[in-house]
Protein backbone atom coordinates (compact mmCIF):
# COMPACT_ATOMS: atom_id res chain seq x y z
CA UNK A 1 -16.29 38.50 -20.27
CA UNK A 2 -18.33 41.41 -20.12
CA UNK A 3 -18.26 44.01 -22.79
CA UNK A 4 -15.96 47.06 -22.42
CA UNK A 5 -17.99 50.03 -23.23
CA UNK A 6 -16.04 53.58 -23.06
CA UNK A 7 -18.26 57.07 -23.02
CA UNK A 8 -16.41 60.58 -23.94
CA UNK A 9 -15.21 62.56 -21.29
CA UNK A 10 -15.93 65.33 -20.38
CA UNK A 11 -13.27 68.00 -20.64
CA UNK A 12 -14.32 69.46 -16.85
CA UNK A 13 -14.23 65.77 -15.45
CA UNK A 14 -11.59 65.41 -12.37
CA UNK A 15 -8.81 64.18 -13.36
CA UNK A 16 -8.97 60.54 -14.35
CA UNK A 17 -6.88 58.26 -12.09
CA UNK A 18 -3.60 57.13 -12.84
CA UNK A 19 -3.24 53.73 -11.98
CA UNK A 20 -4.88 50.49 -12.91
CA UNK A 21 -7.08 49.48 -10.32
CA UNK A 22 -5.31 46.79 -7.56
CA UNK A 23 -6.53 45.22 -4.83
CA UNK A 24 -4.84 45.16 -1.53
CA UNK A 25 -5.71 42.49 0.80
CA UNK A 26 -5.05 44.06 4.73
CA UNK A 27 -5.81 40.63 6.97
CA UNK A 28 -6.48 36.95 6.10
CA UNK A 29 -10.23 37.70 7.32
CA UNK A 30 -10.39 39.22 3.37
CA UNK A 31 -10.44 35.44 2.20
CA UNK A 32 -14.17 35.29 2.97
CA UNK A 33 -15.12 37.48 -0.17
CA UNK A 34 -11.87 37.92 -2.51
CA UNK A 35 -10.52 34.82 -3.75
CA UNK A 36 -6.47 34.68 -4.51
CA UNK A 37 -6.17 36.27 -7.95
CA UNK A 38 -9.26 38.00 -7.93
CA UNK A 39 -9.24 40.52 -10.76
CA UNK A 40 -10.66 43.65 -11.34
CA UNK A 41 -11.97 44.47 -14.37
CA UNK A 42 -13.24 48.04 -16.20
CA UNK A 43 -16.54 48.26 -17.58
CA UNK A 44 -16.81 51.84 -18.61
CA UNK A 45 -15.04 54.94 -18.45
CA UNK A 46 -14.76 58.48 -19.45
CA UNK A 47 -17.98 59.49 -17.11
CA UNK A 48 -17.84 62.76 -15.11
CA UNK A 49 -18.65 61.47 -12.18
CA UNK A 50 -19.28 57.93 -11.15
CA UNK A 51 -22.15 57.33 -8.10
CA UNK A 52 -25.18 55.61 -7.32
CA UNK A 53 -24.74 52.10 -8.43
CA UNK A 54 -27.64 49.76 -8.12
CA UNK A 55 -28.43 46.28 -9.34
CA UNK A 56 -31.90 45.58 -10.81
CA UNK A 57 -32.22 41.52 -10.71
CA UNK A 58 -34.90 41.95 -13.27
CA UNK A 59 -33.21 42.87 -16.16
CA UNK A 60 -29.18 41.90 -14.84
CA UNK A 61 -28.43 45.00 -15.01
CA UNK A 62 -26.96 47.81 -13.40
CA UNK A 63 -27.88 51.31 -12.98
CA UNK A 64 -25.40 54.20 -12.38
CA UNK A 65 -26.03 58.03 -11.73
CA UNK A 66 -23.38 60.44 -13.41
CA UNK A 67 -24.80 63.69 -11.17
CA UNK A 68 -22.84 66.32 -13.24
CA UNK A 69 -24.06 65.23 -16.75
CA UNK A 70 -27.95 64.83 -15.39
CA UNK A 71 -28.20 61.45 -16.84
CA UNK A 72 -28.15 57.08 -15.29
CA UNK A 73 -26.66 54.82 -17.29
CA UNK A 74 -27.18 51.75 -17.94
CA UNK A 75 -24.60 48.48 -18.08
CA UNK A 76 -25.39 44.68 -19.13
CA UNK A 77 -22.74 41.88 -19.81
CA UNK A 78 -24.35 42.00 -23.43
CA UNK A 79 -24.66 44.96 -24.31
CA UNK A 80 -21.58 47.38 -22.25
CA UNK A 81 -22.89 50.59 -21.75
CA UNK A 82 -26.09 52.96 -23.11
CA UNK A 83 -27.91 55.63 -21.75
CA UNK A 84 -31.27 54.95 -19.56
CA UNK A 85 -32.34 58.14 -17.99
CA UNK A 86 -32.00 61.83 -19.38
CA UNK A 87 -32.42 63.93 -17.75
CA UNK A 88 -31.75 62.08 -14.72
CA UNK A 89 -32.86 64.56 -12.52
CA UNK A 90 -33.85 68.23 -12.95
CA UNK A 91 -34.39 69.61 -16.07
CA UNK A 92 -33.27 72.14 -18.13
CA UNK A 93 -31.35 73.33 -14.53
CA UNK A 94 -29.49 76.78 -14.20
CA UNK A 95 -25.43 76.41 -14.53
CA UNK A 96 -25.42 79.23 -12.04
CA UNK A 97 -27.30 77.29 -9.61
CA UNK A 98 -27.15 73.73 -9.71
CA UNK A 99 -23.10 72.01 -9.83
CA UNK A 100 -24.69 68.42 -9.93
CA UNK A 101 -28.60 68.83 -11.34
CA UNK A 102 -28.57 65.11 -11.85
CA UNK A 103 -29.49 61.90 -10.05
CA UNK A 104 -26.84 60.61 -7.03
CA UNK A 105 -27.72 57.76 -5.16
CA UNK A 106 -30.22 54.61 -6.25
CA UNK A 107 -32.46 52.41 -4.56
CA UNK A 108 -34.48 49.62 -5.62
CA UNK A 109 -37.49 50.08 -3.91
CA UNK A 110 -39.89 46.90 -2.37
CA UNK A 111 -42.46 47.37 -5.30
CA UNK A 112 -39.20 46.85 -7.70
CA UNK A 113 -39.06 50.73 -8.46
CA UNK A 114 -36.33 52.86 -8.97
CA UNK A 115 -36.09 55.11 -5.62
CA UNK A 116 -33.71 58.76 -6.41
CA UNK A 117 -31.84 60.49 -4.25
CA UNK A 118 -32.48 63.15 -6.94
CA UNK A 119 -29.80 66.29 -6.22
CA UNK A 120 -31.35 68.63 -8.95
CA UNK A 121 -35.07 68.36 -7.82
CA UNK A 122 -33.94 67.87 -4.60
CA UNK A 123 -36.54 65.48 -3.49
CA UNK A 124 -37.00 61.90 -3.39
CA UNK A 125 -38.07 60.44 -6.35
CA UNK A 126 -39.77 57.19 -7.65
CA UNK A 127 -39.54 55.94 -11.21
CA UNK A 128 -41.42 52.79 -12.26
CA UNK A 129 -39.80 51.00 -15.28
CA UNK A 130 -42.95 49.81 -16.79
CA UNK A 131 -44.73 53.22 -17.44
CA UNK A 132 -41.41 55.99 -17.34
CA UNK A 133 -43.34 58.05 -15.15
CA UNK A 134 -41.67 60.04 -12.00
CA UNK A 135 -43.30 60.36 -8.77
CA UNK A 136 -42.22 62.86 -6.23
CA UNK A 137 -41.86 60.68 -2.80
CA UNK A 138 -40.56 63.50 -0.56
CA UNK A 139 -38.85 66.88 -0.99
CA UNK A 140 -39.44 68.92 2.05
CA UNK A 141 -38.67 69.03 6.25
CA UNK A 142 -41.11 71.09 8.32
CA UNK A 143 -42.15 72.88 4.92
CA UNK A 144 -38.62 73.63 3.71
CA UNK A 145 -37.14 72.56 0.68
CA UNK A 146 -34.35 69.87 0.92
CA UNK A 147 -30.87 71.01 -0.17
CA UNK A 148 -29.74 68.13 -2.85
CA UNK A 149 -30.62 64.52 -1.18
CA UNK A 150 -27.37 62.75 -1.86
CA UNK A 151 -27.90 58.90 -0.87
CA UNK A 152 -30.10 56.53 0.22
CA UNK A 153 -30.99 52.82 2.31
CA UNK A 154 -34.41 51.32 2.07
CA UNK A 155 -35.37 49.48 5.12
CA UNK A 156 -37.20 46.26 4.98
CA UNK A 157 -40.12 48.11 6.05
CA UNK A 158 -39.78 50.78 3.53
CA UNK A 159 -38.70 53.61 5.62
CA UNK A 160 -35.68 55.28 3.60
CA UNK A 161 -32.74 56.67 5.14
CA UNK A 162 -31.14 59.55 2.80
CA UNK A 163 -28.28 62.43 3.27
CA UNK A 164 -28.83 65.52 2.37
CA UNK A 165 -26.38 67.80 2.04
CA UNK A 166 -25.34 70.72 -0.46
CA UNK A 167 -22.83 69.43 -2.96
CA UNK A 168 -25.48 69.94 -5.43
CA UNK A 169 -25.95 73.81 -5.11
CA UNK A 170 -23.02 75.69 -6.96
CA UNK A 171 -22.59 78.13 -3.65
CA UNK A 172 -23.02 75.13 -1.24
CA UNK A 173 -24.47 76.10 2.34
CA UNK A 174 -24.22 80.33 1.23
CA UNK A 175 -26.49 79.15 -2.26
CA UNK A 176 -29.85 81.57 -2.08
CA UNK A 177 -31.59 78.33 -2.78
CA UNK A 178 -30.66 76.85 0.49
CA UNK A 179 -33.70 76.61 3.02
CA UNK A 180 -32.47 74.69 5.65
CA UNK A 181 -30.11 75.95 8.23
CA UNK A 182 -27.99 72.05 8.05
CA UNK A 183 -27.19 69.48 6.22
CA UNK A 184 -29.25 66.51 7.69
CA UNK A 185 -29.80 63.05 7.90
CA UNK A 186 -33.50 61.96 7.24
CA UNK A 187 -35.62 59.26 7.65
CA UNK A 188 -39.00 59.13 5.72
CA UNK A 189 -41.86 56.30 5.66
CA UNK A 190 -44.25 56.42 2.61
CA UNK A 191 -47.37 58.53 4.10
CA UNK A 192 -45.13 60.16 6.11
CA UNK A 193 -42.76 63.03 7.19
CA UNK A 194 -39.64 63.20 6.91
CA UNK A 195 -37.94 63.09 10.60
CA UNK A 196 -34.31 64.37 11.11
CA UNK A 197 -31.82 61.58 12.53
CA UNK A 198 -29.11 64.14 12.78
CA UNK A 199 -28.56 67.98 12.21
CA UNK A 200 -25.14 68.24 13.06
CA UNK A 201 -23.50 66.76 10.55
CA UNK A 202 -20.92 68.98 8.26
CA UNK A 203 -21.39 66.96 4.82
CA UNK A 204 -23.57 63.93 5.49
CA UNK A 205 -22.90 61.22 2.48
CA UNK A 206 -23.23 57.54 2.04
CA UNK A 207 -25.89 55.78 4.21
CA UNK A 208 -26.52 52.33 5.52
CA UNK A 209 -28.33 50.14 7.57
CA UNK A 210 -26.56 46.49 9.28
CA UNK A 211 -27.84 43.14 8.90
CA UNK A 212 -30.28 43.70 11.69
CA UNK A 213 -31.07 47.25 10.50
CA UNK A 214 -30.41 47.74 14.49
CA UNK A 215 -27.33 50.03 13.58
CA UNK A 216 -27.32 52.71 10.78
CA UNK A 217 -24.08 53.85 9.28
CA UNK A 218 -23.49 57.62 8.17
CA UNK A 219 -20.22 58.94 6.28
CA UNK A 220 -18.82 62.08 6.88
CA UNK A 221 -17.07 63.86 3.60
CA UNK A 222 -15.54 66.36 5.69
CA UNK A 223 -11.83 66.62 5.10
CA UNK A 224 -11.15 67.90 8.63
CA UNK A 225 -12.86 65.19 10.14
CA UNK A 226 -13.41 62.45 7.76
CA UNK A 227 -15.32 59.75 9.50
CA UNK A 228 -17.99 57.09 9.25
CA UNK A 229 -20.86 57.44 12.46
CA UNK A 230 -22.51 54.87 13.82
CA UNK A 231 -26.17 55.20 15.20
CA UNK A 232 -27.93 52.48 17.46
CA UNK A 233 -31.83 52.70 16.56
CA UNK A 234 -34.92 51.33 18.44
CA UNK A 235 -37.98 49.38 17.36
CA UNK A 236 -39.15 52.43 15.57
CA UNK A 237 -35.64 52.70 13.53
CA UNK A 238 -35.03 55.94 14.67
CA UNK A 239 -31.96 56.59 16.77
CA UNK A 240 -30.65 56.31 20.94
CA UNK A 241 -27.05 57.37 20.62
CA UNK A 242 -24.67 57.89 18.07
CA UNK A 243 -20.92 57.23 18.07
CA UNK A 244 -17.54 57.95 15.72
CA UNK A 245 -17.33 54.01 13.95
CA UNK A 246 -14.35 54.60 12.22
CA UNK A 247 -11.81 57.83 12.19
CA UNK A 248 -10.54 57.97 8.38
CA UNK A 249 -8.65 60.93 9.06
CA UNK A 250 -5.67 57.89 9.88
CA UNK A 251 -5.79 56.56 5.72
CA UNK A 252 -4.12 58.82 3.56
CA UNK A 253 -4.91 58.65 -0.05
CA UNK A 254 -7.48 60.49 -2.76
CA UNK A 255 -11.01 60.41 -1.79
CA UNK A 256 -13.50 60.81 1.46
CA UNK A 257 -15.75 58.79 3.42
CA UNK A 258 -18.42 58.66 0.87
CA UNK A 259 -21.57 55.81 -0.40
CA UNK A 260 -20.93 51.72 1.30
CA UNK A 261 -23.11 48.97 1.21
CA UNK A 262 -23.23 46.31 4.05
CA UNK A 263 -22.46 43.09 3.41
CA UNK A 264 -25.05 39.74 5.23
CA UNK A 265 -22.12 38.93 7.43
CA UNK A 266 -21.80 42.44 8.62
CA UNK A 267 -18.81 43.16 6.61
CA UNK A 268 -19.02 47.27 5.73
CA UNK A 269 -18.13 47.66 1.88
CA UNK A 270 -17.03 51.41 2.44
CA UNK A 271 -15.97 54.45 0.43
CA UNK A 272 -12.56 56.62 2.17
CA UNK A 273 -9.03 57.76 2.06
CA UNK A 274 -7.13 55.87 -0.62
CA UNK A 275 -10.45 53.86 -2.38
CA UNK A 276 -13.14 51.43 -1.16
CA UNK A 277 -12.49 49.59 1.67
CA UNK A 278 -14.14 45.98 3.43
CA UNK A 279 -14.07 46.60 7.07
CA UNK A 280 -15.32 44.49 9.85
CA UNK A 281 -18.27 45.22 12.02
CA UNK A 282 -15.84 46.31 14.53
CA UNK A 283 -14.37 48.69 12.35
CA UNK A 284 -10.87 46.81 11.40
CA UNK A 285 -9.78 47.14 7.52
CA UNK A 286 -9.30 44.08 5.48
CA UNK A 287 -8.85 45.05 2.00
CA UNK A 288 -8.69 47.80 -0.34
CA UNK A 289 -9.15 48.52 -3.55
CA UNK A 290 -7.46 51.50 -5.21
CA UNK A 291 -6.71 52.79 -9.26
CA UNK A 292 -4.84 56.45 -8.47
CA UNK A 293 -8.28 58.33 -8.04
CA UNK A 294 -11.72 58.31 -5.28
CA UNK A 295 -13.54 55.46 -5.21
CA UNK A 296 -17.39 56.91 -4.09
CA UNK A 297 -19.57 54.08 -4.03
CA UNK A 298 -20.31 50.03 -4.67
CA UNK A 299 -22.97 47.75 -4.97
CA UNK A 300 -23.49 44.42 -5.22
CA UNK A 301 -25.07 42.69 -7.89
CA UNK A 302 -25.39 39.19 -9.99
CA UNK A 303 -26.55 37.43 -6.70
CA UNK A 304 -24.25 39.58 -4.62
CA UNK A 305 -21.59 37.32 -6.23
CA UNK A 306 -20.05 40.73 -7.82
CA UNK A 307 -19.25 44.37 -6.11
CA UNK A 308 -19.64 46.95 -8.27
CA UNK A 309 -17.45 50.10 -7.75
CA UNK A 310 -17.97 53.84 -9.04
CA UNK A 311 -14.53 55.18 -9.12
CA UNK A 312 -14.26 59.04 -10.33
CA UNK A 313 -14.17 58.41 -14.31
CA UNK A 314 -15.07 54.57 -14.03
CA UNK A 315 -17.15 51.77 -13.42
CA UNK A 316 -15.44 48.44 -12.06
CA UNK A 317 -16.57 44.56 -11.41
CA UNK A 318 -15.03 42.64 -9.02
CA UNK A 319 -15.92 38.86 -8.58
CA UNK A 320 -16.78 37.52 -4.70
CA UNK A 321 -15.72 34.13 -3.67
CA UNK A 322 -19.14 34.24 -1.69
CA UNK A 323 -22.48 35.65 -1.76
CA UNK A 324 -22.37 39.09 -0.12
CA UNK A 325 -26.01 39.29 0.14
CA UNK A 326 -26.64 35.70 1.81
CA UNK A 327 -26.77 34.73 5.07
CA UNK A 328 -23.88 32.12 6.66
């Protein structure tokens, strides 16, 4: 069993959820990953805010941003919980300014860095475990400074796909640090420039690519529209149309479309209304999980045998009855 590690919180935290986390199964097509029984366990709580989970094979561990407190942590079946990166982000950032000056979304990158979707810098950001040094990947469009990247996808090719909108600036899109005119979806190739995949967007979140990285996925925190976009790409990964995949604004329950990870089978792992959801490629619910609070983000990990979930105040571990990361 892994080891139960539980950090202080933070007395401006949102408020924790109420409920032990449960797991609702919508259609027998949720079988394929959650076996009867399955149980979902807690492997650290009190954190501000919850986000960014990653798995690094390396070291069997996983990574997890807390934005608001500037600072990843770091869990292992050994040894729970400990801090790995402080400041996570920007440093020494001004509370006037910056609400979340700390790293959001994680990537491992192809050369087994650490890629940032780092919201205080806002820029891209590479960390290689061996030395601790930072490298700035990206941090501008046409010249302008990004608002606070928010998530990212790292192609096979090693194009990333990354959100960007302004949750990170205390005065959102009226902040005087804003330099953009939207928040955008972005695709950058090392050596490159960042080219906008969409500018229309209200507030742009999680990100993902399918199986085929043919289709990219887009969530949409906006609580008048809450939604999860679809966009077909071409050869170049950049996009032809775009569509509405899923309309969230039918589940009811805390939380927004927010970070997902797709499974090798196509299956959608997604953040929205009510918790985390698995969804078919053709956009049909299967399961939820829920605990009384948001649920913004998952990964899978340990062989893609586990699906790790970021839920407001918490950090959760649910077993798979299959491999979400292998093929058949």
């Amino acid at each position: 069993m892994a080891a139960l590690a539980t950090i202080p919180v933070w007395s401006g935290t949102a408020a924790a959820a109420s409920t032990e986390p449960t797991l609702e199964r919508l259609s027998p097509l949720a079988d394929r990953f959650l076996a009867p029984g399955t149980r979902i366990e807690t492997i650290a709580s009190g954190i501000r805010w919850a986000e960014g989970p990653v798995w690094i094979p390396a070291s069997n561990a996983l990574l997890f941003s807390d934005p608001p407190a500037n600072l990843i942590r770091r869990w292992t079946r050994a040894g729970g919980v400990t801090p790995f990166l402080s400041p996570s982000g920007l440093a020494n950032p001004d509370p006037k300014l910056f609400r979340e000056a700390g790293s959001n979304g994680l990537a491992l990158g192809r050369d087994g860095a650490l890629v940032i979707a780092d919201s205080g810098s806002r820029a891209l950001m590479r960390y290689d475990f061996a030395s601790k040094k930072r490298t700035l990947l990206v941090d501008r469009y046409q010249g302008k400074k990004f608002n606070s990247p928010n998530d990212l996808h790292i192609a096979r090719n090693g194009a990333i796909y990354f959100t960007d909108p302004s949750y990170g600036l205390v005065d959102g899109a009226t902040s005087p640090l804003r330099e953009l005119p939207h928040n955008g979806v972005y695709r950058w190739t090392p050596g490159g420039d960042a080219v906008l995949i969409d500018g229309t967007l209200t507030y742009p979140n999680g990100v993902a690519l399918s199986p085929d990285e043919r289709t990219l996925y887009v969530s949409v925190s906006d609580e008048k529209a809450p939604r999860i976009m679809a966009y077909d790409l071409d050869a170049r990964g950049l996009p032809l149309k775009r569509r509405v995949f899923f309309d969230a604004s039918v589940l009811k329950g805390p939380g927004l479309p927010d970070g997902m990870k797709v499974a090798a089978d196509g299956t959608l792992f997604c953040s929205a209304p009510g918790g985390f959801y698995l969804m078919t490629p053709e956009a049909e619910p299967i399961a939820r999980f829920a605990h009384g609070g948001p649920i913004a983000n998952g990964a899978f990990g340990e062989g893609g045998k586990t699906l790790f979930l970021t839920g407001n105040d918490r950090v959760m571990r649910v077993p798979l009855a299959r491999s979400a990361t292998a093929r058949g």
